[in-house]
C-alpha atoms as a PDB file:
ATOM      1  CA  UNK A   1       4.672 -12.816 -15.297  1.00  0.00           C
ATOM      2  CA  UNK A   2       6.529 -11.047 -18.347  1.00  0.00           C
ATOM      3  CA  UNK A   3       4.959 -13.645 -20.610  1.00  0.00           C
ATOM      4  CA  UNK A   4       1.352 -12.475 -19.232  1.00  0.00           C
ATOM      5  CA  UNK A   5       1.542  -8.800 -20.044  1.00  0.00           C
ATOM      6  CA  UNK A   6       1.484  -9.965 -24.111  1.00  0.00           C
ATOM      7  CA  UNK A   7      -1.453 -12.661 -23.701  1.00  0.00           C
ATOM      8  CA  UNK A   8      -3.568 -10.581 -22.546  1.00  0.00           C
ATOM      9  CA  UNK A   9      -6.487  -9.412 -24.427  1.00  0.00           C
ATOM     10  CA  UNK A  10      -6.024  -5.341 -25.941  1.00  0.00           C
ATOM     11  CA  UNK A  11      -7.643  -3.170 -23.781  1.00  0.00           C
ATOM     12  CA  UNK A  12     -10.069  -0.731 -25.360  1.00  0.00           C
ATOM     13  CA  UNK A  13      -8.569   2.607 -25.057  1.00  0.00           C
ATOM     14  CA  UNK A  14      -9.490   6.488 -26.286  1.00  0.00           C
ATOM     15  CA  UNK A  15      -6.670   8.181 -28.653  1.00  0.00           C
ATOM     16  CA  UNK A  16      -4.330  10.493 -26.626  1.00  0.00           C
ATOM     17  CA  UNK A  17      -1.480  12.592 -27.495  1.00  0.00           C
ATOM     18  CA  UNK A  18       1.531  10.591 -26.309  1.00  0.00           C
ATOM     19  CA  UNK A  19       3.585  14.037 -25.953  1.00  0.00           C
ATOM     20  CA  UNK A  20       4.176  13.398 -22.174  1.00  0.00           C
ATOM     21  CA  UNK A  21       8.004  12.350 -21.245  1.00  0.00           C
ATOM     22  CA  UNK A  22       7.438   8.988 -19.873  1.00  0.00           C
ATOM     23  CA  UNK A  23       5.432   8.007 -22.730  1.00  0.00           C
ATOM     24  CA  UNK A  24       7.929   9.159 -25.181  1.00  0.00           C
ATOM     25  CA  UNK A  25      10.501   7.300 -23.463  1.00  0.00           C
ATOM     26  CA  UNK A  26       8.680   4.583 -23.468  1.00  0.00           C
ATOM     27  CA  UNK A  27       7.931   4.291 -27.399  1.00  0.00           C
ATOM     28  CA  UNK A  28      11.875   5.674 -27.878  1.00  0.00           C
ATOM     29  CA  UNK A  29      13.246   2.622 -25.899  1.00  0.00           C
ATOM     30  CA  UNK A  30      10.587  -0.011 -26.436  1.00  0.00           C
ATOM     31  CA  UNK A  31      10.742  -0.464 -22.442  1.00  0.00           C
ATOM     32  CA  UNK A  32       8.336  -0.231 -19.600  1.00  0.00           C
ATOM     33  CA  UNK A  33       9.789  -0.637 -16.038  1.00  0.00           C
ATOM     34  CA  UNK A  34       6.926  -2.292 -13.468  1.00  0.00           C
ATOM     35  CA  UNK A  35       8.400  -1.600  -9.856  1.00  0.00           C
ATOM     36  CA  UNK A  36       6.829  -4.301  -7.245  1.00  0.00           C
ATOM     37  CA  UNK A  37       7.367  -4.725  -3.796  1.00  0.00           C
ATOM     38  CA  UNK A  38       8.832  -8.337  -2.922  1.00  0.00           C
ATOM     39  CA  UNK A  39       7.291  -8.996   0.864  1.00  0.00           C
ATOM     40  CA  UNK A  40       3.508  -7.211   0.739  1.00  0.00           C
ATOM     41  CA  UNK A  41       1.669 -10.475   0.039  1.00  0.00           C
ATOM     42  CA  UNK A  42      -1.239 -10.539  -0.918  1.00  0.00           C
ATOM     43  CA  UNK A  43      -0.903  -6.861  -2.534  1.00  0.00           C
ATOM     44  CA  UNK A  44       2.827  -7.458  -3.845  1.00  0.00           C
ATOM     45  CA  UNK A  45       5.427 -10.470  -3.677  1.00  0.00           C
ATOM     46  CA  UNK A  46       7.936 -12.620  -5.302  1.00  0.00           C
ATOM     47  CA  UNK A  47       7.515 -16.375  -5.496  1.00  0.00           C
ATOM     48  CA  UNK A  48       9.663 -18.838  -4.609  1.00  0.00           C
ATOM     49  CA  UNK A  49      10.344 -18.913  -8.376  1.00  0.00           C
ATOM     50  CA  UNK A  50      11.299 -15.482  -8.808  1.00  0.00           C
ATOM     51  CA  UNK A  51       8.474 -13.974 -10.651  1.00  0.00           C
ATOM     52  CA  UNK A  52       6.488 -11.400  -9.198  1.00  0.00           C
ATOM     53  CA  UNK A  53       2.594 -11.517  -7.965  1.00  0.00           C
ATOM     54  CA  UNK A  54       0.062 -10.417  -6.071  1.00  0.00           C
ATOM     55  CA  UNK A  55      -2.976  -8.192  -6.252  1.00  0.00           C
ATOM     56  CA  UNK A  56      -1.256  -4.890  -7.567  1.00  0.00           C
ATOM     57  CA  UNK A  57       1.212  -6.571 -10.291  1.00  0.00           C
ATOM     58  CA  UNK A  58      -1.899  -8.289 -11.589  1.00  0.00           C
ATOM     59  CA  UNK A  59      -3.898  -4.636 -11.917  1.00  0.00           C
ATOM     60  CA  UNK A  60      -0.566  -3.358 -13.226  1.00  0.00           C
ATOM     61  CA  UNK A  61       0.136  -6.371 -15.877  1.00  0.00           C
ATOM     62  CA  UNK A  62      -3.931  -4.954 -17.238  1.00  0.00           C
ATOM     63  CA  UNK A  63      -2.664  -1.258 -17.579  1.00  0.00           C
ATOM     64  CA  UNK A  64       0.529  -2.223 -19.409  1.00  0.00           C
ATOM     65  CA  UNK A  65      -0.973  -3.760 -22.005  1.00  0.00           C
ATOM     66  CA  UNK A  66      -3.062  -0.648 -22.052  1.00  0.00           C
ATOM     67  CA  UNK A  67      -0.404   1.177 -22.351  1.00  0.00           C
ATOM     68  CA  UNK A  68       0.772  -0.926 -25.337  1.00  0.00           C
ATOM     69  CA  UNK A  69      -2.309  -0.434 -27.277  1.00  0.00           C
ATOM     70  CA  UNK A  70      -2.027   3.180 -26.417  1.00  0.00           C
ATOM     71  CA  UNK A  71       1.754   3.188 -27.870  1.00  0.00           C
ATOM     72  CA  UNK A  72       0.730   0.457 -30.410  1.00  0.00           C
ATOM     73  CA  UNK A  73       4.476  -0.938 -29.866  1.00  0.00           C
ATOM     74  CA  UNK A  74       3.466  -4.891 -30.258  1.00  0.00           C
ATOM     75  CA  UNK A  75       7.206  -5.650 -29.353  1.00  0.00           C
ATOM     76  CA  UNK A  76       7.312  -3.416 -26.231  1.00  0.00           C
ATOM     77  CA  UNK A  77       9.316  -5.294 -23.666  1.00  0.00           C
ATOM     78  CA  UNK A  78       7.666  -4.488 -20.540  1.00  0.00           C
ATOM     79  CA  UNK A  79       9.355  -5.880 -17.168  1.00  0.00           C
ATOM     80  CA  UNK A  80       8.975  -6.090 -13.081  1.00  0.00           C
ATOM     81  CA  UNK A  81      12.133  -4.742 -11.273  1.00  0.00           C
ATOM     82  CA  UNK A  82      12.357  -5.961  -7.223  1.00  0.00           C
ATOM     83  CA  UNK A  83      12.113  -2.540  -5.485  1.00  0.00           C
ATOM     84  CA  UNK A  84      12.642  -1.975  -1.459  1.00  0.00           C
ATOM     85  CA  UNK A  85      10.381  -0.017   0.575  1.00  0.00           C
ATOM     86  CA  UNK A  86      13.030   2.417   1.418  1.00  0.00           C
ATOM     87  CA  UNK A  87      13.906   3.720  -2.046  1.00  0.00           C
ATOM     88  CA  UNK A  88      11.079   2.929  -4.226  1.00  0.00           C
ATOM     89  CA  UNK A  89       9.305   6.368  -4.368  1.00  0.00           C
ATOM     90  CA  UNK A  90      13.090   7.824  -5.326  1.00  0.00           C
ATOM     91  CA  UNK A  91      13.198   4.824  -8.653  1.00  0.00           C
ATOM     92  CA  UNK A  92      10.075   6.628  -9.784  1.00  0.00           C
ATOM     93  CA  UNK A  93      11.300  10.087  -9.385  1.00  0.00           C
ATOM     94  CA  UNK A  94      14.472   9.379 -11.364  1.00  0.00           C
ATOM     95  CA  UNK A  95      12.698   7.410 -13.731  1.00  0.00           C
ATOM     96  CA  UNK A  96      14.465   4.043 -13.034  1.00  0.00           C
ATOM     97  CA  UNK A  97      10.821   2.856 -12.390  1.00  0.00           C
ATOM     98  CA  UNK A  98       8.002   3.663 -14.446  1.00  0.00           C
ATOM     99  CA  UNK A  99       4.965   2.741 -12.076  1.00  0.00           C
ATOM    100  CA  UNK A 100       5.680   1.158  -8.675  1.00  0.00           C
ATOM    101  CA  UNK A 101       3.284  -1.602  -8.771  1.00  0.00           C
ATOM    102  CA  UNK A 102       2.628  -2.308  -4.896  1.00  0.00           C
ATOM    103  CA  UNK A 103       1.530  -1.674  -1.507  1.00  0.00           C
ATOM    104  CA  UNK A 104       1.990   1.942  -1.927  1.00  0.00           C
ATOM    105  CA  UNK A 105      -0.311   4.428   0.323  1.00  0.00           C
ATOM    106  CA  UNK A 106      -1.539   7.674  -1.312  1.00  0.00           C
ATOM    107  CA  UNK A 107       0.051  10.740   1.204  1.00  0.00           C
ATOM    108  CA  UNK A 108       0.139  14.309   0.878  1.00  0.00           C
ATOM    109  CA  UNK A 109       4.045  13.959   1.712  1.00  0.00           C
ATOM    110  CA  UNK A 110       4.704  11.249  -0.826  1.00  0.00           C
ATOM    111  CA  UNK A 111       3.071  13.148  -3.873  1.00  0.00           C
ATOM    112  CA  UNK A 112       5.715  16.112  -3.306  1.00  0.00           C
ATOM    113  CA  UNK A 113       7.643  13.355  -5.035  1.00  0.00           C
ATOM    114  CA  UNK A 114       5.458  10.988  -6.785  1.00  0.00           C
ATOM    115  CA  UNK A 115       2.037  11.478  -8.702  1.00  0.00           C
ATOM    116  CA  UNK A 116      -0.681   8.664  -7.919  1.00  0.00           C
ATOM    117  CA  UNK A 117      -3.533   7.163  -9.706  1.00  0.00           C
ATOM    118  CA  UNK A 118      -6.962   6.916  -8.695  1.00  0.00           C
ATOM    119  CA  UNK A 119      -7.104   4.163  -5.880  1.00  0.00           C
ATOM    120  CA  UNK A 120      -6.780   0.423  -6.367  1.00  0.00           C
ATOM    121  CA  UNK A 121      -7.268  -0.745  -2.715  1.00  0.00           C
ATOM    122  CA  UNK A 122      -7.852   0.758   0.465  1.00  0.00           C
ATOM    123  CA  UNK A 123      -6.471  -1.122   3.399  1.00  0.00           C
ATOM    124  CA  UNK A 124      -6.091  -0.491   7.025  1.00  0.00           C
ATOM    125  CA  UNK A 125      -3.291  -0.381   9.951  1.00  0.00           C
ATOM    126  CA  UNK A 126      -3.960  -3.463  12.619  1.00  0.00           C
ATOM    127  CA  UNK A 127      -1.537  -6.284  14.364  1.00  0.00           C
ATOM    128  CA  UNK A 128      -1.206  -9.790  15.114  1.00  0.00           C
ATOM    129  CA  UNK A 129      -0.710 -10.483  18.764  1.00  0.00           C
ATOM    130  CA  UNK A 130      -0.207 -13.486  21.040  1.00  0.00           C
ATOM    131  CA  UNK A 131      -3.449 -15.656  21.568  1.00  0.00           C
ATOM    132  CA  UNK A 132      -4.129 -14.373  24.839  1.00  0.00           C
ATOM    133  CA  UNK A 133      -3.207 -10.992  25.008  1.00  0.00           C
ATOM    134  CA  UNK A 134      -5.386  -8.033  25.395  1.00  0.00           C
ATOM    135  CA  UNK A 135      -5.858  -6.010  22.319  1.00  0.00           C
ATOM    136  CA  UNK A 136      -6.198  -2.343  23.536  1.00  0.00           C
ATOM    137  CA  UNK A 137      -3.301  -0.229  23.154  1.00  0.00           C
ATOM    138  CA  UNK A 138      -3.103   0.375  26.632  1.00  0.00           C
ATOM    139  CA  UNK A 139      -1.886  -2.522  27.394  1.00  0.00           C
ATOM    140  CA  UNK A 140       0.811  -2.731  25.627  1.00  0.00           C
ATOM    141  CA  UNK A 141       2.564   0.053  27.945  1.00  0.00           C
ATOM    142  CA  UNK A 142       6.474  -0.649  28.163  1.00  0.00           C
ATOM    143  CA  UNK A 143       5.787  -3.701  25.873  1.00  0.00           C
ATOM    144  CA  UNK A 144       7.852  -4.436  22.521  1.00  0.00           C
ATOM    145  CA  UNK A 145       6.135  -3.254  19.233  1.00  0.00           C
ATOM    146  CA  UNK A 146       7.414  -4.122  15.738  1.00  0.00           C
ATOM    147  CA  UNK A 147       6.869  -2.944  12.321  1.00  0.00           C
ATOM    148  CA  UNK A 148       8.558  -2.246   9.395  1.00  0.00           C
ATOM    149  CA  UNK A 149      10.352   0.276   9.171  1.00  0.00           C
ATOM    150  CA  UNK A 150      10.146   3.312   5.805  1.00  0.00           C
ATOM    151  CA  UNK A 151       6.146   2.869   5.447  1.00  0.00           C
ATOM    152  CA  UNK A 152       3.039   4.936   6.590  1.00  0.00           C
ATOM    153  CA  UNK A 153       2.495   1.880   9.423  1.00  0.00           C
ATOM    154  CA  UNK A 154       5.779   3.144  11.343  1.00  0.00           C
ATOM    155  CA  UNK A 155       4.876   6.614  11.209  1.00  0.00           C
ATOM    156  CA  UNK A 156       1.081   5.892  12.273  1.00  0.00           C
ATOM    157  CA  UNK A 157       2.099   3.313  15.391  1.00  0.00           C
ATOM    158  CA  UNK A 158       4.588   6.126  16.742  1.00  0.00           C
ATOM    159  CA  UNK A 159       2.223   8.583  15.766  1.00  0.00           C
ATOM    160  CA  UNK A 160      -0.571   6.771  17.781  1.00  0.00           C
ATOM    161  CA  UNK A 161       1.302   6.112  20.180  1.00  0.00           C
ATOM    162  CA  UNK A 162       2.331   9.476  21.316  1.00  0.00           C
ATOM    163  CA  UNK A 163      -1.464  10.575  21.111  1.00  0.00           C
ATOM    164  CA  UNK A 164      -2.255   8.668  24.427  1.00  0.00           C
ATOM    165  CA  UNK A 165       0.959   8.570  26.153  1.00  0.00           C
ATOM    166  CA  UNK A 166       2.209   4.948  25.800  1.00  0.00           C
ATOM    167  CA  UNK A 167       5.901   4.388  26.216  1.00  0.00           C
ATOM    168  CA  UNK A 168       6.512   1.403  24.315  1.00  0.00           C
ATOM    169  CA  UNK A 169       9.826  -0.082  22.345  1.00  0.00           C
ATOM    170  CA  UNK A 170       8.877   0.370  18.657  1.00  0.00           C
ATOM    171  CA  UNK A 171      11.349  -2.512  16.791  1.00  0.00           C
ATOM    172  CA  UNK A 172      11.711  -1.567  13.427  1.00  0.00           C
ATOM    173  CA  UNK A 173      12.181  -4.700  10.759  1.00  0.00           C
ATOM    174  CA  UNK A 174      13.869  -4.730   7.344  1.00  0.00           C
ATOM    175  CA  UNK A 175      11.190  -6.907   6.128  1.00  0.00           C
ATOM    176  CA  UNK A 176       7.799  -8.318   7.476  1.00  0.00           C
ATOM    177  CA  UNK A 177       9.422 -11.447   7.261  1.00  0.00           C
ATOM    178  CA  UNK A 178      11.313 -10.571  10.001  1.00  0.00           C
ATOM    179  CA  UNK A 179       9.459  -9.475  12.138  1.00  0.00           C
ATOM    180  CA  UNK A 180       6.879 -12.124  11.944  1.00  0.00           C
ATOM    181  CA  UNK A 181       9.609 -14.722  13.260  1.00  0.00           C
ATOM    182  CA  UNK A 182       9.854 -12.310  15.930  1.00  0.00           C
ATOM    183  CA  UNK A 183       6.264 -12.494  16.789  1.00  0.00           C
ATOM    184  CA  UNK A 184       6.366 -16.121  16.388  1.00  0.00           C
ATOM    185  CA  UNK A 185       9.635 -16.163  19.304  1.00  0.00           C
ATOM    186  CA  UNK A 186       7.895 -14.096  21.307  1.00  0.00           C
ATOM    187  CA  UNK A 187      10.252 -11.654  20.735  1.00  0.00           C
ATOM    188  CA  UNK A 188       8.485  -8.962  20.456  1.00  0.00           C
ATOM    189  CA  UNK A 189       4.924  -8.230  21.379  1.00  0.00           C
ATOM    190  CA  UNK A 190       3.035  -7.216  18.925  1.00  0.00           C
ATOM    191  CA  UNK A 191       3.466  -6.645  14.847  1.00  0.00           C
ATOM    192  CA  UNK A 192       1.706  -3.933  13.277  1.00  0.00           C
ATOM    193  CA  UNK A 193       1.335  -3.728   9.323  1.00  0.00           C
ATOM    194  CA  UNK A 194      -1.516  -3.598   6.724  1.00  0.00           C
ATOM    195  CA  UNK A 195      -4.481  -5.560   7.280  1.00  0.00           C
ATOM    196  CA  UNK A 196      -4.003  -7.710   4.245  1.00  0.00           C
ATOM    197  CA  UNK A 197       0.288  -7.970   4.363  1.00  0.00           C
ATOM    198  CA  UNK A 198      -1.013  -9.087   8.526  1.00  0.00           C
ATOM    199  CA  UNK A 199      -3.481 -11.814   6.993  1.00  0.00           C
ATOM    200  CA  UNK A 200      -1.231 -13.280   4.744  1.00  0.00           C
ATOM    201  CA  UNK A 201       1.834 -13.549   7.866  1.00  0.00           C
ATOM    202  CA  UNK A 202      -0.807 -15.104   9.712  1.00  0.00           C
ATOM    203  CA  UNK A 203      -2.945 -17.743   7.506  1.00  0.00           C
ATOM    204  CA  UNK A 204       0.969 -18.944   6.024  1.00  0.00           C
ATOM    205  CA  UNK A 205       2.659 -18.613   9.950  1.00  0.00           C
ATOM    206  CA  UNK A 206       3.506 -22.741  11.635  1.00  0.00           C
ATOM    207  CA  UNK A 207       2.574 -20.822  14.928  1.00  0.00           C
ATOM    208  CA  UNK A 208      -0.832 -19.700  13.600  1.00  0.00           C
ATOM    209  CA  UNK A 209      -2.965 -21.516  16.614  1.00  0.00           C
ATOM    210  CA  UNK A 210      -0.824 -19.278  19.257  1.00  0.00           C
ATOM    211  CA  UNK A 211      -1.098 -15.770  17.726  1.00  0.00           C
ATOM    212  CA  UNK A 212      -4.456 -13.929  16.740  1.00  0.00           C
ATOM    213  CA  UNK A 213      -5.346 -11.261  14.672  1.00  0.00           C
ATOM    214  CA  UNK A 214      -6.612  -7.588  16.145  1.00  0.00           C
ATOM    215  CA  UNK A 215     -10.483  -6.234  15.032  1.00  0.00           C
ATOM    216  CA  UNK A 216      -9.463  -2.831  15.715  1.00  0.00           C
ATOM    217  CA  UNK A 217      -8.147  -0.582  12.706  1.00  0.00           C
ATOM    218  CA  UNK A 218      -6.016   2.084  13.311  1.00  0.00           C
ATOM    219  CA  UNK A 219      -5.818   4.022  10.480  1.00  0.00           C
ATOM    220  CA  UNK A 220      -7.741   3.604   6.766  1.00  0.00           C
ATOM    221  CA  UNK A 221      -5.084   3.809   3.980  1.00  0.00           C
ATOM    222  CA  UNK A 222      -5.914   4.402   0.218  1.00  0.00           C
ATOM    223  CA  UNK A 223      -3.701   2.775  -2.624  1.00  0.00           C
ATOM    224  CA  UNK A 224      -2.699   3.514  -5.930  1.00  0.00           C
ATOM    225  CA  UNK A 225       0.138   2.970  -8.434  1.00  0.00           C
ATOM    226  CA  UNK A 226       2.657   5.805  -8.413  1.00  0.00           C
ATOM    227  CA  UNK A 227       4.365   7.452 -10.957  1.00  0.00           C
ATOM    228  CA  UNK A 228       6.439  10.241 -11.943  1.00  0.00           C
ATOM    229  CA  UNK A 229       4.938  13.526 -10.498  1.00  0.00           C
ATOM    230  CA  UNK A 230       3.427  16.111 -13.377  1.00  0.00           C
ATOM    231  CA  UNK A 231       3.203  13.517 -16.418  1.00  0.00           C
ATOM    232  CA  UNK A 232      -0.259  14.252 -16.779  1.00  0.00           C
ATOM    233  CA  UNK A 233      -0.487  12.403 -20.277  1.00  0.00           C
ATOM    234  CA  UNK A 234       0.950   9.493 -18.940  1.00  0.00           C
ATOM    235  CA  UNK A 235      -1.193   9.885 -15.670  1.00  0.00           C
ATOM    236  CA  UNK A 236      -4.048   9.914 -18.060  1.00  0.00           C
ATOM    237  CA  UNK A 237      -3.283   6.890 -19.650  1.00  0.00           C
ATOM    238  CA  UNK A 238      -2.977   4.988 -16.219  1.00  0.00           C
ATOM    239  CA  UNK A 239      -5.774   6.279 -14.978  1.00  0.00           C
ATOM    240  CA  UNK A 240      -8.222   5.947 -18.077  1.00  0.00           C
ATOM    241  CA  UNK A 241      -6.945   1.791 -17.492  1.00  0.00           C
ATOM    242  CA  UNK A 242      -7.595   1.540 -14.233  1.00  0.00           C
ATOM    243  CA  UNK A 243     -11.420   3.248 -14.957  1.00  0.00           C
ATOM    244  CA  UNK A 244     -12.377   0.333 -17.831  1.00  0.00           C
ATOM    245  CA  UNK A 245     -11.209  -2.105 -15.549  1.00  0.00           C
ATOM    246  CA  UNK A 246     -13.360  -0.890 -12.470  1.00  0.00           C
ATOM    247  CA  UNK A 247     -15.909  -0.432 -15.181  1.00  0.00           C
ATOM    248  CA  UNK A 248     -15.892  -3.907 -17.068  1.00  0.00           C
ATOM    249  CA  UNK A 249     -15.719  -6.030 -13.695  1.00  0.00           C
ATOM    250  CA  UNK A 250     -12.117  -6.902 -14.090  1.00  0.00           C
ATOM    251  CA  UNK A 251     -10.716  -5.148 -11.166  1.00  0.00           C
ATOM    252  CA  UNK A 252     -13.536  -7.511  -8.694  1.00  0.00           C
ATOM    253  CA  UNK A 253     -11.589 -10.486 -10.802  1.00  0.00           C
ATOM    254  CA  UNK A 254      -8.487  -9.449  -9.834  1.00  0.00           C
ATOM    255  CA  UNK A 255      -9.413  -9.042  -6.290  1.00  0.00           C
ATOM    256  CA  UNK A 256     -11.046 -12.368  -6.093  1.00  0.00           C
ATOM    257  CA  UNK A 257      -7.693 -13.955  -7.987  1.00  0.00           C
ATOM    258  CA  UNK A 258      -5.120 -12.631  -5.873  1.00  0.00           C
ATOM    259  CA  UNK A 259      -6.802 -12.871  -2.560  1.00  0.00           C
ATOM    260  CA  UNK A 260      -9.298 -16.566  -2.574  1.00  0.00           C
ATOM    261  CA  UNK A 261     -12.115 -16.373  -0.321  1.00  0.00           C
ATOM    262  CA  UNK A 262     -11.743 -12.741   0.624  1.00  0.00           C
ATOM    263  CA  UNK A 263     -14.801 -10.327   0.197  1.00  0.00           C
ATOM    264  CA  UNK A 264     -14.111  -6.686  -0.599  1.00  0.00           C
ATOM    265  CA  UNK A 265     -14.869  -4.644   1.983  1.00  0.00           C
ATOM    266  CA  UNK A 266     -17.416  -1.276   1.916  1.00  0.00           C
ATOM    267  CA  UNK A 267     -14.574   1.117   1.694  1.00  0.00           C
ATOM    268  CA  UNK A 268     -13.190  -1.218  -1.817  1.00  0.00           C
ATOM    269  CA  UNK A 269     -17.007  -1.583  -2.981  1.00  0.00           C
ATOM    270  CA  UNK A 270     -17.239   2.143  -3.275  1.00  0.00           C
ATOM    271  CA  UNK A 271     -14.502   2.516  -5.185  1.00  0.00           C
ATOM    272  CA  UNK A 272     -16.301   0.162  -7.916  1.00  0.00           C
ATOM    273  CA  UNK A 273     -18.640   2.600  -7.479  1.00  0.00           C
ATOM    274  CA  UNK A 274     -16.758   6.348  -7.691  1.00  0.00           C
ATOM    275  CA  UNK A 275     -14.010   5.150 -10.238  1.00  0.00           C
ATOM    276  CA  UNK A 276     -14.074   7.853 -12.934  1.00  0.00           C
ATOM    277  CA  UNK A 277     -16.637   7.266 -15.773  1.00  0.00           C
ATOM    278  CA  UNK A 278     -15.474   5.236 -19.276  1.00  0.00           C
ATOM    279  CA  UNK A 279     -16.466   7.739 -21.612  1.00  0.00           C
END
């Protein structure tokens, strides 16, 4: 994936004063730090050869090379670092990471530690449950519920949950891994995550004809790449890639590359359309 970020055609961008701290740190040390999540297929994963992939790395390998032309540092070295979902907000506060490239949801809480960008993807909270169970949340009253735990979807189950009074066993997981095999041992009943980490446990899962995938949505959750909160210049830099690919058709490409046969939905066609203007 490393190799990628310097094939990769220059990306048009507008002069802008690099006199933001990430920026300068960047051109000091010639090195740009890509954070990525290694278990959010299709948004963010790690092969089985090591190298990173998914939907957000792809956007992100785009807006690195913007940021190259922006720096005009040919021999940049810019790199994805394995993050967890428990500390990766902290890597971009201390500057460890310069842009956490993955599965990240845009909250009021988490930007009174991390800035965003405008939104790559916008996703949604559902579950994969046995074949023949009922899907209402009522019925899953003194049942077993997993998720993982550190991420929006925990806080949003037990949330929801406590809104109409079900006592159920929330199971928290290290990693969706996890508790997929426990869904596919009937361990637990039911695993929530986001819509698109569910479909890609479920389409690659040997138990697939036994298990089924929800319709309902519990919650809508908007995207973006975070970085380090009040570097506007660098913010700006981010941002004004992420607008000329949303403008030149690039981010639709990306989409259809990472996830095959998938249409966007309405909520990820409107942000083709309300993407900041390429001036």
């Amino acid at each position: 994936m490393r190799s990628l970020l310097f094939s990769i055609a220059a990306i048009a961008m507008t002069a802008l004063p690099a006199s933001a701290q990430t920026l300068e740190r960047v051109a000091e040390t010639k090195q740009l730090n890509l954070g990525y999540r290694l278990d959010a297929a299709p948004l963010s994963y790690r092969m089985d050869d090591g190298q990173p992939a998914g939907y957000a790395p792809l956007v992100c390998v785009q807006v690195a090379q913007a940021i190259i032309n922006h720096l005009k540092i040919p021999n940049l070295n810019a790199q994805f670092v394995p993050v967890d979902a428990s500390d990766r907000f902290e890597k971009v506060a201390s500057g460890e990471i310069d842009i956490l490239c993955g599965a990240a949801t845009i909250t009021l809480g988490r930007r009174a530690l991390v800035d965003f960008s405008i939104p790559i993807f916008v996703d949604g909270t559902s579950l994969v449950l046995q074949k023949d169970a009922p899907e209402s949340l009522e019925s899953f009253s003194g049942k077993k519920l997993g998720v993982r735990g550190n991420t929006t979807t925990e806080a949003a189950l037990r949330n929801t949950l406590a809104s109409i009074g079900i006592q159920a066993e929330v199971v928290v997981f290290d990693t969706h891994g996890a508790g997929m095999a426990a869904m596919e041992n009937k361990e637990i009943d039911g695993y929530f995550a986001d819509q698109s980490i569910l479909a890609g446990l479920f389409f690659g899962s040997p138990k697939q004809a036994d298990l089924k995938m929800s319709t309902e949505i519990l919650t809508i959750e908007k995207q973006g790449l975070a970085i380090k909160r009040g570097d506007t210049e660098f913010r700006l830099v981010v941002d004004s890639a992420l607008s000329e690919l949303y403008a030149n058709g690039e981010m639709l490409k990306i989409f259809q590359k990472a996830i095959p046969g998938v249409n966007p939905g309405l909520a990820m066609e409107a942000m083709y359309l309300i993407a900041p203007t390429v001036d």
